[in-house]
C-alpha atoms as a PDB file:
ATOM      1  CA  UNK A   1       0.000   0.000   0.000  1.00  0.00           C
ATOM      2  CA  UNK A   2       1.153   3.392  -0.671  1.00  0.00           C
ATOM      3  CA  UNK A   3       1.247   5.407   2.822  1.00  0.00           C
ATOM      4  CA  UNK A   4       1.318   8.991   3.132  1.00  0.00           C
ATOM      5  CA  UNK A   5       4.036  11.442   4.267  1.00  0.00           C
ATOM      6  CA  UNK A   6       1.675  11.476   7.395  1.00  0.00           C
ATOM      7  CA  UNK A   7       1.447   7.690   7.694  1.00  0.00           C
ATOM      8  CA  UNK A   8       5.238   7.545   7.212  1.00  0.00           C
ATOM      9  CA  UNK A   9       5.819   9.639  10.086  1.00  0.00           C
ATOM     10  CA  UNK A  10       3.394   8.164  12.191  1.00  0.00           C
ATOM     11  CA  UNK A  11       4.648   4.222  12.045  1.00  0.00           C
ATOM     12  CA  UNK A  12       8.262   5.290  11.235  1.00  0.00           C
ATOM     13  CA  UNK A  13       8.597   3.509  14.621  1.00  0.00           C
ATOM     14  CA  UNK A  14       7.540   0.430  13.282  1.00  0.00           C
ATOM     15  CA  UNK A  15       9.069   1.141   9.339  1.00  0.00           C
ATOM     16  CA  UNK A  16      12.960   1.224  11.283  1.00  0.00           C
ATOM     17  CA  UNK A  17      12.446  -2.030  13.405  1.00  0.00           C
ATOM     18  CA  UNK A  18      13.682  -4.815  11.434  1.00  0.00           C
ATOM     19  CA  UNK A  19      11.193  -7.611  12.352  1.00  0.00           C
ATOM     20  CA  UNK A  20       8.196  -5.516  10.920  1.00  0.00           C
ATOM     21  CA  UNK A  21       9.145  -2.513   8.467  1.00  0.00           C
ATOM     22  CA  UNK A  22       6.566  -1.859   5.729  1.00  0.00           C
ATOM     23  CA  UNK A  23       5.839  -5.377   5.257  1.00  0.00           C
ATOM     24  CA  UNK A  24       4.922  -5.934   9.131  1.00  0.00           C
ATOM     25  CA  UNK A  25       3.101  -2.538   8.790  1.00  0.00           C
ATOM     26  CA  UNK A  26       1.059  -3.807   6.377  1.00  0.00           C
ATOM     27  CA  UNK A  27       0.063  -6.799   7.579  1.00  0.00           C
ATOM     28  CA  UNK A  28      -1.550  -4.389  10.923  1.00  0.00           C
ATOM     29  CA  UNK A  29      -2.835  -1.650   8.742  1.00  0.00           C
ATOM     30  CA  UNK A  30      -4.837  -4.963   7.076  1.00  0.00           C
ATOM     31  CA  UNK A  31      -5.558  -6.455  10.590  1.00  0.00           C
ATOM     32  CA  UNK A  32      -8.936  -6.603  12.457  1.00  0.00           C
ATOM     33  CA  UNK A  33      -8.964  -7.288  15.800  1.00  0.00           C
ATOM     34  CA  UNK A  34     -12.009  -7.545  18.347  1.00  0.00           C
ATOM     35  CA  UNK A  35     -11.720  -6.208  22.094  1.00  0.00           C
ATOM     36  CA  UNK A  36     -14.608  -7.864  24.245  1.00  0.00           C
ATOM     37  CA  UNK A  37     -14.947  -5.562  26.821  1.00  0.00           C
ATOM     38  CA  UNK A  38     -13.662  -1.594  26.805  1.00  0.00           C
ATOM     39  CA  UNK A  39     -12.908  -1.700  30.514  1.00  0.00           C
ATOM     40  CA  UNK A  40      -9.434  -2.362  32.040  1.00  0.00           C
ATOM     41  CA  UNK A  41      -7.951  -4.311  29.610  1.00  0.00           C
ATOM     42  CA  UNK A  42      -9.656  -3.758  27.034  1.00  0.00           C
ATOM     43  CA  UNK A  43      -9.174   0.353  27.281  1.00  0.00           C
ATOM     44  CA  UNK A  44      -4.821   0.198  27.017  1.00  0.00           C
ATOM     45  CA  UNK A  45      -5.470  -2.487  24.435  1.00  0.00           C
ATOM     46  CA  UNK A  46      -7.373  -0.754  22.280  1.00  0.00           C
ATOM     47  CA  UNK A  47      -5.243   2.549  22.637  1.00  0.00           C
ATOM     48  CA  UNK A  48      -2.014   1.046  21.441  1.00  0.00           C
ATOM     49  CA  UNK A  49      -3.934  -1.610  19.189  1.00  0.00           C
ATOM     50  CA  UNK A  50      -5.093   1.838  17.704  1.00  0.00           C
ATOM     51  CA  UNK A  51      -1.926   3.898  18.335  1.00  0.00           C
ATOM     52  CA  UNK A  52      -0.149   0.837  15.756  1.00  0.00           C
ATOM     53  CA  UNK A  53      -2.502   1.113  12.978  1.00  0.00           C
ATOM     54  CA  UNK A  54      -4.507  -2.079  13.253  1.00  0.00           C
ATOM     55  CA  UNK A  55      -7.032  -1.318  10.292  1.00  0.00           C
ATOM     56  CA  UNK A  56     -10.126  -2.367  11.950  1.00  0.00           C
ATOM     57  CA  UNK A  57     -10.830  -2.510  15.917  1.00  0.00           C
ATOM     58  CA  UNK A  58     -13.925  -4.045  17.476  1.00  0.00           C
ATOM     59  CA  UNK A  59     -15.391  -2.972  20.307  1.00  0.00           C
ATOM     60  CA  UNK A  60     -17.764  -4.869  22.193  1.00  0.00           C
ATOM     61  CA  UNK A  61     -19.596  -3.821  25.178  1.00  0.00           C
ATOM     62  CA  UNK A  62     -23.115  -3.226  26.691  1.00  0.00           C
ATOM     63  CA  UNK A  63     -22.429  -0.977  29.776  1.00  0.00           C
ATOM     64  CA  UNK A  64     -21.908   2.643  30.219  1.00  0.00           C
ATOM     65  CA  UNK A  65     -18.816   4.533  31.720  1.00  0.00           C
ATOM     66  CA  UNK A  66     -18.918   4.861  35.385  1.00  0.00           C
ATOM     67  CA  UNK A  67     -16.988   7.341  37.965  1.00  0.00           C
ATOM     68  CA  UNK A  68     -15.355   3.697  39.593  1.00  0.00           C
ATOM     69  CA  UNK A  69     -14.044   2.722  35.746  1.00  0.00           C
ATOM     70  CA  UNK A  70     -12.147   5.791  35.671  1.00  0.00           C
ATOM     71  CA  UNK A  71      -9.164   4.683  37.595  1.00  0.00           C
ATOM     72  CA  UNK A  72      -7.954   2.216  35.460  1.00  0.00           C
ATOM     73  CA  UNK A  73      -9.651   2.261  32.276  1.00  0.00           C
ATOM     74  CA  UNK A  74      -7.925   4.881  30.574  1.00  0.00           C
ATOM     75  CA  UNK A  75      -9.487   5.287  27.327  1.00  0.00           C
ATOM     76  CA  UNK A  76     -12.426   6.715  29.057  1.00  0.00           C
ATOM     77  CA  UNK A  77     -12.466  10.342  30.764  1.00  0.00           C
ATOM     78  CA  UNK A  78     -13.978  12.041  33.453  1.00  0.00           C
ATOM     79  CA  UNK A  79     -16.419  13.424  31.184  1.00  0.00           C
ATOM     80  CA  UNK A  80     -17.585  10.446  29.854  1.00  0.00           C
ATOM     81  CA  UNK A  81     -19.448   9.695  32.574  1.00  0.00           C
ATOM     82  CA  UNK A  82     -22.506   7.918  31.764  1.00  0.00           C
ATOM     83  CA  UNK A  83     -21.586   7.644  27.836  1.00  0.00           C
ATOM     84  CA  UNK A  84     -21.633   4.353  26.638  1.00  0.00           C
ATOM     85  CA  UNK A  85     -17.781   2.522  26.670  1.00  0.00           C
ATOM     86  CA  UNK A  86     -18.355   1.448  23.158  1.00  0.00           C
ATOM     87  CA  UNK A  87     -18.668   5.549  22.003  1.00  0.00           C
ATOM     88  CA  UNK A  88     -16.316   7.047  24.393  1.00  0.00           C
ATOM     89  CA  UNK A  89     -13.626   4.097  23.203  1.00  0.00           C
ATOM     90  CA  UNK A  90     -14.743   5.080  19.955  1.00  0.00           C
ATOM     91  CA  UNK A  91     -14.021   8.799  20.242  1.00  0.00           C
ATOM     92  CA  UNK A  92     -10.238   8.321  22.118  1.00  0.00           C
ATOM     93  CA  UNK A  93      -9.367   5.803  19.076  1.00  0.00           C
ATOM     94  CA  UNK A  94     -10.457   7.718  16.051  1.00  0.00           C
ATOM     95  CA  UNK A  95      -8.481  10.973  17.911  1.00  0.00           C
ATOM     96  CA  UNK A  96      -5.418   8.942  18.456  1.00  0.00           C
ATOM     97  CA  UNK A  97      -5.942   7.378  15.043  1.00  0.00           C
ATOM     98  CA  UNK A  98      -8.228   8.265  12.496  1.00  0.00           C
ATOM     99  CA  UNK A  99      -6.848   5.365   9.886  1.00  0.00           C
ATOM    100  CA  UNK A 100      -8.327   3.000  12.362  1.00  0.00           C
ATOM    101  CA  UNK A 101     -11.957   1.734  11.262  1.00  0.00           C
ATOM    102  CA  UNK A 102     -14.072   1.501  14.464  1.00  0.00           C
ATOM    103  CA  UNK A 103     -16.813  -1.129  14.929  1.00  0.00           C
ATOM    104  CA  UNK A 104     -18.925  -1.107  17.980  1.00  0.00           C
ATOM    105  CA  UNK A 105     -21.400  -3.142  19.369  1.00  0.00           C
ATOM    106  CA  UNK A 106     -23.376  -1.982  21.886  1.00  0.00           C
ATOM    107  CA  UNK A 107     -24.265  -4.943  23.743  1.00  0.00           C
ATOM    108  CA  UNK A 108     -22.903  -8.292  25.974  1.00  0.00           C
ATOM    109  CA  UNK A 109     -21.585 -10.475  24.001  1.00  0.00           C
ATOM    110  CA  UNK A 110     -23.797 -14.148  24.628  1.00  0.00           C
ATOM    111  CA  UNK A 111     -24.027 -17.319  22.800  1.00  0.00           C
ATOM    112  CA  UNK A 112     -26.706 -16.136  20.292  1.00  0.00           C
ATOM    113  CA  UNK A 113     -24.021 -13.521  19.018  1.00  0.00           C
ATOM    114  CA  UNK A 114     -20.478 -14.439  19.550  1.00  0.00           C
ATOM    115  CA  UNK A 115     -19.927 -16.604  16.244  1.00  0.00           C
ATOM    116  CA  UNK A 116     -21.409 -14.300  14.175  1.00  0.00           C
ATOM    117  CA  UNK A 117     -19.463 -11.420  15.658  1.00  0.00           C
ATOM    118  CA  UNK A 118     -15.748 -13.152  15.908  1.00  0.00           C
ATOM    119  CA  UNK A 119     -16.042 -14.672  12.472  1.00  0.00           C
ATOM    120  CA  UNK A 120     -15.243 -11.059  11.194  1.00  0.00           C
ATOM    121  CA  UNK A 121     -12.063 -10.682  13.003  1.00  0.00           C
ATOM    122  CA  UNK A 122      -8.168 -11.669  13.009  1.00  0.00           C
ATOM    123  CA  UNK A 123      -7.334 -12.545  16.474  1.00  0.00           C
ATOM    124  CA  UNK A 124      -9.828 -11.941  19.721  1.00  0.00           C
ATOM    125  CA  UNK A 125      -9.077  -9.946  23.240  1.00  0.00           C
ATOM    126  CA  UNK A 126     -10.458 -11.225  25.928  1.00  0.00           C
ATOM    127  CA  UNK A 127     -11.273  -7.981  28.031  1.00  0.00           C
ATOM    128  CA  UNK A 128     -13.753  -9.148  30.238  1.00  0.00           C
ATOM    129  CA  UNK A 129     -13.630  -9.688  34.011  1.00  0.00           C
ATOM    130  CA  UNK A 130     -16.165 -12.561  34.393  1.00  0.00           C
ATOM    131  CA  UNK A 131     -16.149 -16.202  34.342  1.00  0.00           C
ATOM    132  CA  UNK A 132     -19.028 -17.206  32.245  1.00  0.00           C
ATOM    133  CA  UNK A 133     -18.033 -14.773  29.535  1.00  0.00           C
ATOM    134  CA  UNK A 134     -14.497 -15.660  29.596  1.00  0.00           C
ATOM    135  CA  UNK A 135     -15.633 -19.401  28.583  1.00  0.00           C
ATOM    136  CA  UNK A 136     -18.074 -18.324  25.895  1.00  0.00           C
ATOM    137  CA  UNK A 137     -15.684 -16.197  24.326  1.00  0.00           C
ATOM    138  CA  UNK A 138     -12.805 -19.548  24.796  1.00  0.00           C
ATOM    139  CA  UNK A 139     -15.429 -22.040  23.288  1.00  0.00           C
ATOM    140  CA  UNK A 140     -16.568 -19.437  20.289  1.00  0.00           C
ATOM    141  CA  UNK A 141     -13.083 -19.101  19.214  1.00  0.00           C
ATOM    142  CA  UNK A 142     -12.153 -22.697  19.908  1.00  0.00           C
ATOM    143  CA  UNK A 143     -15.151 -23.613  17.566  1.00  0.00           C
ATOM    144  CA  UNK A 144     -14.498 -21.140  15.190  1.00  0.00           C
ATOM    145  CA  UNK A 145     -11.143 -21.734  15.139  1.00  0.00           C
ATOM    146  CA  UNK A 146     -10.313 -18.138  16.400  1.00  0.00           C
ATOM    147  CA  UNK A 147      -6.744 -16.900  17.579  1.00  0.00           C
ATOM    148  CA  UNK A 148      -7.662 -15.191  21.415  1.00  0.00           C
ATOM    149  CA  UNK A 149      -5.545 -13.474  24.337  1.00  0.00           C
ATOM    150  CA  UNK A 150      -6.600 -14.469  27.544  1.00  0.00           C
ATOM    151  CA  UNK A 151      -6.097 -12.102  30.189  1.00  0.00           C
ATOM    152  CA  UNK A 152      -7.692 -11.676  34.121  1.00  0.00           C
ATOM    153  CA  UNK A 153      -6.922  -9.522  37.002  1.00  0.00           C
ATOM    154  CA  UNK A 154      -7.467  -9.207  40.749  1.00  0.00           C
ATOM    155  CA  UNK A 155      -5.969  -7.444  43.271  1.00  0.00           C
ATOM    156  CA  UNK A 156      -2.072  -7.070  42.192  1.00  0.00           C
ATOM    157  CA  UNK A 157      -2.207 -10.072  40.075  1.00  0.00           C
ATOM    158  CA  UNK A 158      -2.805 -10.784  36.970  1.00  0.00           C
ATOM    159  CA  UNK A 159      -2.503 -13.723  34.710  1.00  0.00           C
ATOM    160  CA  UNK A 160      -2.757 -14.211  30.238  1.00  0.00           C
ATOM    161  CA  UNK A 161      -2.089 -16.999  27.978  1.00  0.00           C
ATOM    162  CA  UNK A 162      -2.772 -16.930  23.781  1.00  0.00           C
ATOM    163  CA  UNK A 163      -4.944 -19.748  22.042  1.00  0.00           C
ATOM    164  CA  UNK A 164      -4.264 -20.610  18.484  1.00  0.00           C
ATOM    165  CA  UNK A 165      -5.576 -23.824  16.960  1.00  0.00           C
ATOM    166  CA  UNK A 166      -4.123 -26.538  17.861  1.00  0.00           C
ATOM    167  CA  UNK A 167      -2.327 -25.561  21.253  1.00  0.00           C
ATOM    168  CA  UNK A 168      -3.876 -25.549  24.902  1.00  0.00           C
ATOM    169  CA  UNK A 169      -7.422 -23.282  24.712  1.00  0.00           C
ATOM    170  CA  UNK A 170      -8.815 -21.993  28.578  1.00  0.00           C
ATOM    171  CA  UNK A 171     -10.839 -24.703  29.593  1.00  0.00           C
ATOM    172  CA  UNK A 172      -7.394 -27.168  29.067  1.00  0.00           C
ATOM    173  CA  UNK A 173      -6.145 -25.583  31.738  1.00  0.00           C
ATOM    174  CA  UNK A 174      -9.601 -24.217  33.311  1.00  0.00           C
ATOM    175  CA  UNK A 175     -11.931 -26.788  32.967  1.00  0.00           C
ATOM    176  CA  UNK A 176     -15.245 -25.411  33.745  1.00  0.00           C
ATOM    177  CA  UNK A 177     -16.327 -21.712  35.151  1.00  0.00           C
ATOM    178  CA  UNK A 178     -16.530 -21.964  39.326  1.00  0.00           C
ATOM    179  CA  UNK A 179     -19.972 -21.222  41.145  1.00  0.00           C
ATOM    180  CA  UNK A 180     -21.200 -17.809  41.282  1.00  0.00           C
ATOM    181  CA  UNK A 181     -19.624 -15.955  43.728  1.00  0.00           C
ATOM    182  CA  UNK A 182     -16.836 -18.362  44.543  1.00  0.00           C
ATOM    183  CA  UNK A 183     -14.505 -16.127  43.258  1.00  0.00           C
ATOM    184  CA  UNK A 184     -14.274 -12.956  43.864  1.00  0.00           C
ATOM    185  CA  UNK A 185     -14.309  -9.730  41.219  1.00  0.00           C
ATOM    186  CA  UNK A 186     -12.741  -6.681  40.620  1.00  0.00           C
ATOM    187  CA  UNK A 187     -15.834  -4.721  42.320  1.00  0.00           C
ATOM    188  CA  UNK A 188     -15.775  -6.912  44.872  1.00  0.00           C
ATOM    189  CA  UNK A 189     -12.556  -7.918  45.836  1.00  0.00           C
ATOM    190  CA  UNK A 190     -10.258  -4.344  44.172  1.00  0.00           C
ATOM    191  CA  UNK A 191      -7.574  -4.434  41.920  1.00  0.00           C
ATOM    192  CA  UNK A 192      -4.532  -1.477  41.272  1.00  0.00           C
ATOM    193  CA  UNK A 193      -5.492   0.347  38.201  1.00  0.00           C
ATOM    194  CA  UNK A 194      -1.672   0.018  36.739  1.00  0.00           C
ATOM    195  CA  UNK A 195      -2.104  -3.791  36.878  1.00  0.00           C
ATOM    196  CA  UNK A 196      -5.013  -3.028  34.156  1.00  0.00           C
ATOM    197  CA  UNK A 197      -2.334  -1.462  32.093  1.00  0.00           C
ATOM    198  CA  UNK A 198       0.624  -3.683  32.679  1.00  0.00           C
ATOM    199  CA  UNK A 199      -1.641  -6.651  31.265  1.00  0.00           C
ATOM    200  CA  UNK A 200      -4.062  -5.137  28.694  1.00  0.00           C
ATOM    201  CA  UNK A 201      -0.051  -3.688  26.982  1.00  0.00           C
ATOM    202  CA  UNK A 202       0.616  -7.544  26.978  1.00  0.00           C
ATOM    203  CA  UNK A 203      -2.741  -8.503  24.842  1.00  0.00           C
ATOM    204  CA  UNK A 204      -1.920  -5.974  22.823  1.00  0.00           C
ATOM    205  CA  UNK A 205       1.621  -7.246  21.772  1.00  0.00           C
ATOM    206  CA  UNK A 206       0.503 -10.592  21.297  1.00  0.00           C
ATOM    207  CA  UNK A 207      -1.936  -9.587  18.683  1.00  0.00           C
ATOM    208  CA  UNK A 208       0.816  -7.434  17.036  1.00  0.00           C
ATOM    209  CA  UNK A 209       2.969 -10.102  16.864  1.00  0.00           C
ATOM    210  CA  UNK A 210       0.132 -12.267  15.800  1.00  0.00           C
ATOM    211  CA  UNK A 211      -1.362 -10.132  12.702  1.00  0.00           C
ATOM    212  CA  UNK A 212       2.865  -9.541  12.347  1.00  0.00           C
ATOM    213  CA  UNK A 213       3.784 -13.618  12.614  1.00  0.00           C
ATOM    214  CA  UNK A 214       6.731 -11.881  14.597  1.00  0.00           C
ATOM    215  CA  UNK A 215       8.180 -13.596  17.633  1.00  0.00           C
ATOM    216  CA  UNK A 216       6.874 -16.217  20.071  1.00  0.00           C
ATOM    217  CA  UNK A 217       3.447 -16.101  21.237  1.00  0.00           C
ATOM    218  CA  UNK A 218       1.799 -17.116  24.936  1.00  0.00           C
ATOM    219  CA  UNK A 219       0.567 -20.662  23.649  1.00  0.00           C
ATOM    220  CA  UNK A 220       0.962 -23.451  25.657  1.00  0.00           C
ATOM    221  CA  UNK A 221       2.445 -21.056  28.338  1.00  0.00           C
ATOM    222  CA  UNK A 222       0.302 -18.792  31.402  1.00  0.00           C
ATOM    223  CA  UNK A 223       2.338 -15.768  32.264  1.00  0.00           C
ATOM    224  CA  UNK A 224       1.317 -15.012  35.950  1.00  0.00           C
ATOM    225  CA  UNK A 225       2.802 -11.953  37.548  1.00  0.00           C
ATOM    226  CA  UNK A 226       2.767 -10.424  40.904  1.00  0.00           C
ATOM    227  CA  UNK A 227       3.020  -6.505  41.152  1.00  0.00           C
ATOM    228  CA  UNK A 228       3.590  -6.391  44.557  1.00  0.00           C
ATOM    229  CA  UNK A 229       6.830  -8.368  44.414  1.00  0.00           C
ATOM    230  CA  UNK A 230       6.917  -7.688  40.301  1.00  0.00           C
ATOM    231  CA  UNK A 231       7.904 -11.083  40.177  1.00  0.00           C
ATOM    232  CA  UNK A 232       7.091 -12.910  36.449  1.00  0.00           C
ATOM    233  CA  UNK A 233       6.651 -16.225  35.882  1.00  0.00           C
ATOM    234  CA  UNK A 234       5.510 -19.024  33.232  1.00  0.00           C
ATOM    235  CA  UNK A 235       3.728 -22.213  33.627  1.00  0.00           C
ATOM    236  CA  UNK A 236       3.574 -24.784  31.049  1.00  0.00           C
ATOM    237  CA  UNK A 237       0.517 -25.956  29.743  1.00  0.00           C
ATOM    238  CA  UNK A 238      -0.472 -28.379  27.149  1.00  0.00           C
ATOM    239  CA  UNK A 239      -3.645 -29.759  25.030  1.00  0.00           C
ATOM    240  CA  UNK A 240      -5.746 -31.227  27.566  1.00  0.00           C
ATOM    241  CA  UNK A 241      -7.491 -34.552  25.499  1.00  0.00           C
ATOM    242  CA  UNK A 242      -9.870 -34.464  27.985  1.00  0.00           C
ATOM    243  CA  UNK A 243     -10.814 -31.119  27.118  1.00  0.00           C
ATOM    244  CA  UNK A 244     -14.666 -30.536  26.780  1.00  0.00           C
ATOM    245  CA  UNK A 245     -14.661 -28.022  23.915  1.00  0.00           C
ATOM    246  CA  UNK A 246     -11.598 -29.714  21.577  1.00  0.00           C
ATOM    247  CA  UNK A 247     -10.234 -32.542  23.184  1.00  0.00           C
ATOM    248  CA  UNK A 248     -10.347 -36.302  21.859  1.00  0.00           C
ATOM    249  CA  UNK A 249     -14.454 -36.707  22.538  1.00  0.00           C
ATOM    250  CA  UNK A 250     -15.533 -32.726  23.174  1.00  0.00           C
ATOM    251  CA  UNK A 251     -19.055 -32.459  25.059  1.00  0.00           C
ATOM    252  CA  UNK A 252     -19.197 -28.564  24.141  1.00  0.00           C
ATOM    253  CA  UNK A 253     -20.326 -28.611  20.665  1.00  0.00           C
ATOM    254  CA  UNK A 254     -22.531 -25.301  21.102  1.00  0.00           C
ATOM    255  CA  UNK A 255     -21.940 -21.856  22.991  1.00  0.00           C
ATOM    256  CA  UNK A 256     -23.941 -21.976  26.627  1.00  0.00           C
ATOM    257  CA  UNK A 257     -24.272 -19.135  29.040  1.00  0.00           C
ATOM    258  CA  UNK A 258     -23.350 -19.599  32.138  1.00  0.00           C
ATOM    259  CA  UNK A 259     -24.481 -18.215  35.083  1.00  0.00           C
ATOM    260  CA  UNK A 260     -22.702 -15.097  36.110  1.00  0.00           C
ATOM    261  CA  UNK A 261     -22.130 -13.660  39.544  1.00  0.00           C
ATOM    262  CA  UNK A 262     -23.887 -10.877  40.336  1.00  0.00           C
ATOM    263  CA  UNK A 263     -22.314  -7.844  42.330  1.00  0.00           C
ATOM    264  CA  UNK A 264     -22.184  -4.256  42.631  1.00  0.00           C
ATOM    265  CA  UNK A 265     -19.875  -1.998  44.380  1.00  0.00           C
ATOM    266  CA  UNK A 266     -22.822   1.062  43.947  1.00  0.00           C
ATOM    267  CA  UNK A 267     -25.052  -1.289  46.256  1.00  0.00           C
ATOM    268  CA  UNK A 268     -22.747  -1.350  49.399  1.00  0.00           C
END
């Protein structure tokens, strides 16, 4: 593609670095990549998923921006207040890039909707901080053979591994969502806005270096980190044949919803 003196300037970054240059470039500006949830991950995600020139984001998400997002999801502002994520995310990408082609979707994402909304897309962030969702989104992109970024955070922790086809999916290592309530959330439980950022900058670079085919990605490997010591560290995981969604005899053949905890720090 030709690029502009603007375009040059703005990716020069990325035209200098030897694993990606124009070629690499390309292969972004040609990318489309769907965020599933604007909130803590998803917001740094989509900034410098944006800020790189991915050529179409999605944005999917049914709430609206609230005073307790504001302190770690940073692609929403003060003044947003009460906007809906998907149009304030929206508004901070096409600013920070207006080659980026926004799609938003204005709703949860459930099992009557995922495949038809993933099928569109390159490679799939998993933004969302509950259970239920996290496992429809792993078994839409499992069936659909979907690349995804799995990320979660609580606390000071936080914790992401990358499916592709053919390596260890969510439930291989997760097998099934826990009980409502048995775990804890973000509202419930707090987490330290920067550990938003530190992991949502991770999902990002894995779907770089996905649309890219540059580097190693998180497959077969959960990257677990502890702020307050910063200590990093991987675990090893492989394809579970037991596996309910694409092991040897899968029992998931269709997309379920699951029952999802229900909390809310405004009620306290």
């Amino acid at each position: 593609m030709d690029y502009t003196e603007e375009q040059i300037q703005r990716y020069s970054r990325h035209f200098l670095l030897q694993d990606v240059g124009v070629e690499g470039q390309e292969k972004i500006s040609n990318g489309k990549v769907l965020i599933v949830g604007a909130g803590g991950l998803g917001a740094p995600a989509a900034l410098y998923l944006a800020a790189a020139g991915v050529g179409t984001i999605g944005i999917i998400d049914g709430d609206v921006v609230d005073y307790s997002n504001l302190q770690r999801q940073v692609i929403h502002f003060t003044a947003d207040v009460n906007k809906p994520k998907v149009i304030s995310s929206k508004e901070k990408i096409n600013q920070l890039n207006p080659d980026v082609n926004v799609v938003t979707y204005q709703e949860l994402l459930t099992s009557y909707n995922a495949l038809d909304i993933i099928k569109e897309y390159d490679f799939i962030i998993d933004g969302t901080d509950n259970f239920p969702v996290k496992f429809l989104i792993n078994d839409a992109c499992v069936l659909a053979g979907k690349p995804f970024s799995h990320g979660g955070i609580l606390r000071f922790d936080g914790q992401t591994m990358t499916y592709v086809p053919g390596s260890a999916c969510y439930r291989c290592v997760f097998v099934s969502p826990p009980p409502p309530n048995a775990v804890p959330t973000c509202s419930q439980a707090g987490v330290l806005g920067a550990i938003a950022g530190m992991l949502g900058t991770i999902q990002a670079a894995e779907a770089l270096k996905y649309l890219t085919g540059v580097g190693e990605l998180l497959t077969n490997r959960l990257l677990i980190f502890d702020a307050k010591k910063m200590t990093f560290r991987t675990v090893n995981v492989k394809h579970n044949p037991n596996c309910p969604v694409d092991g040897d005899h899968p029992t998931v053949t269709q997309l379920v919803d699951y029952e999802q905890a229900a909390c809310e720090l405004k009620k306290h």
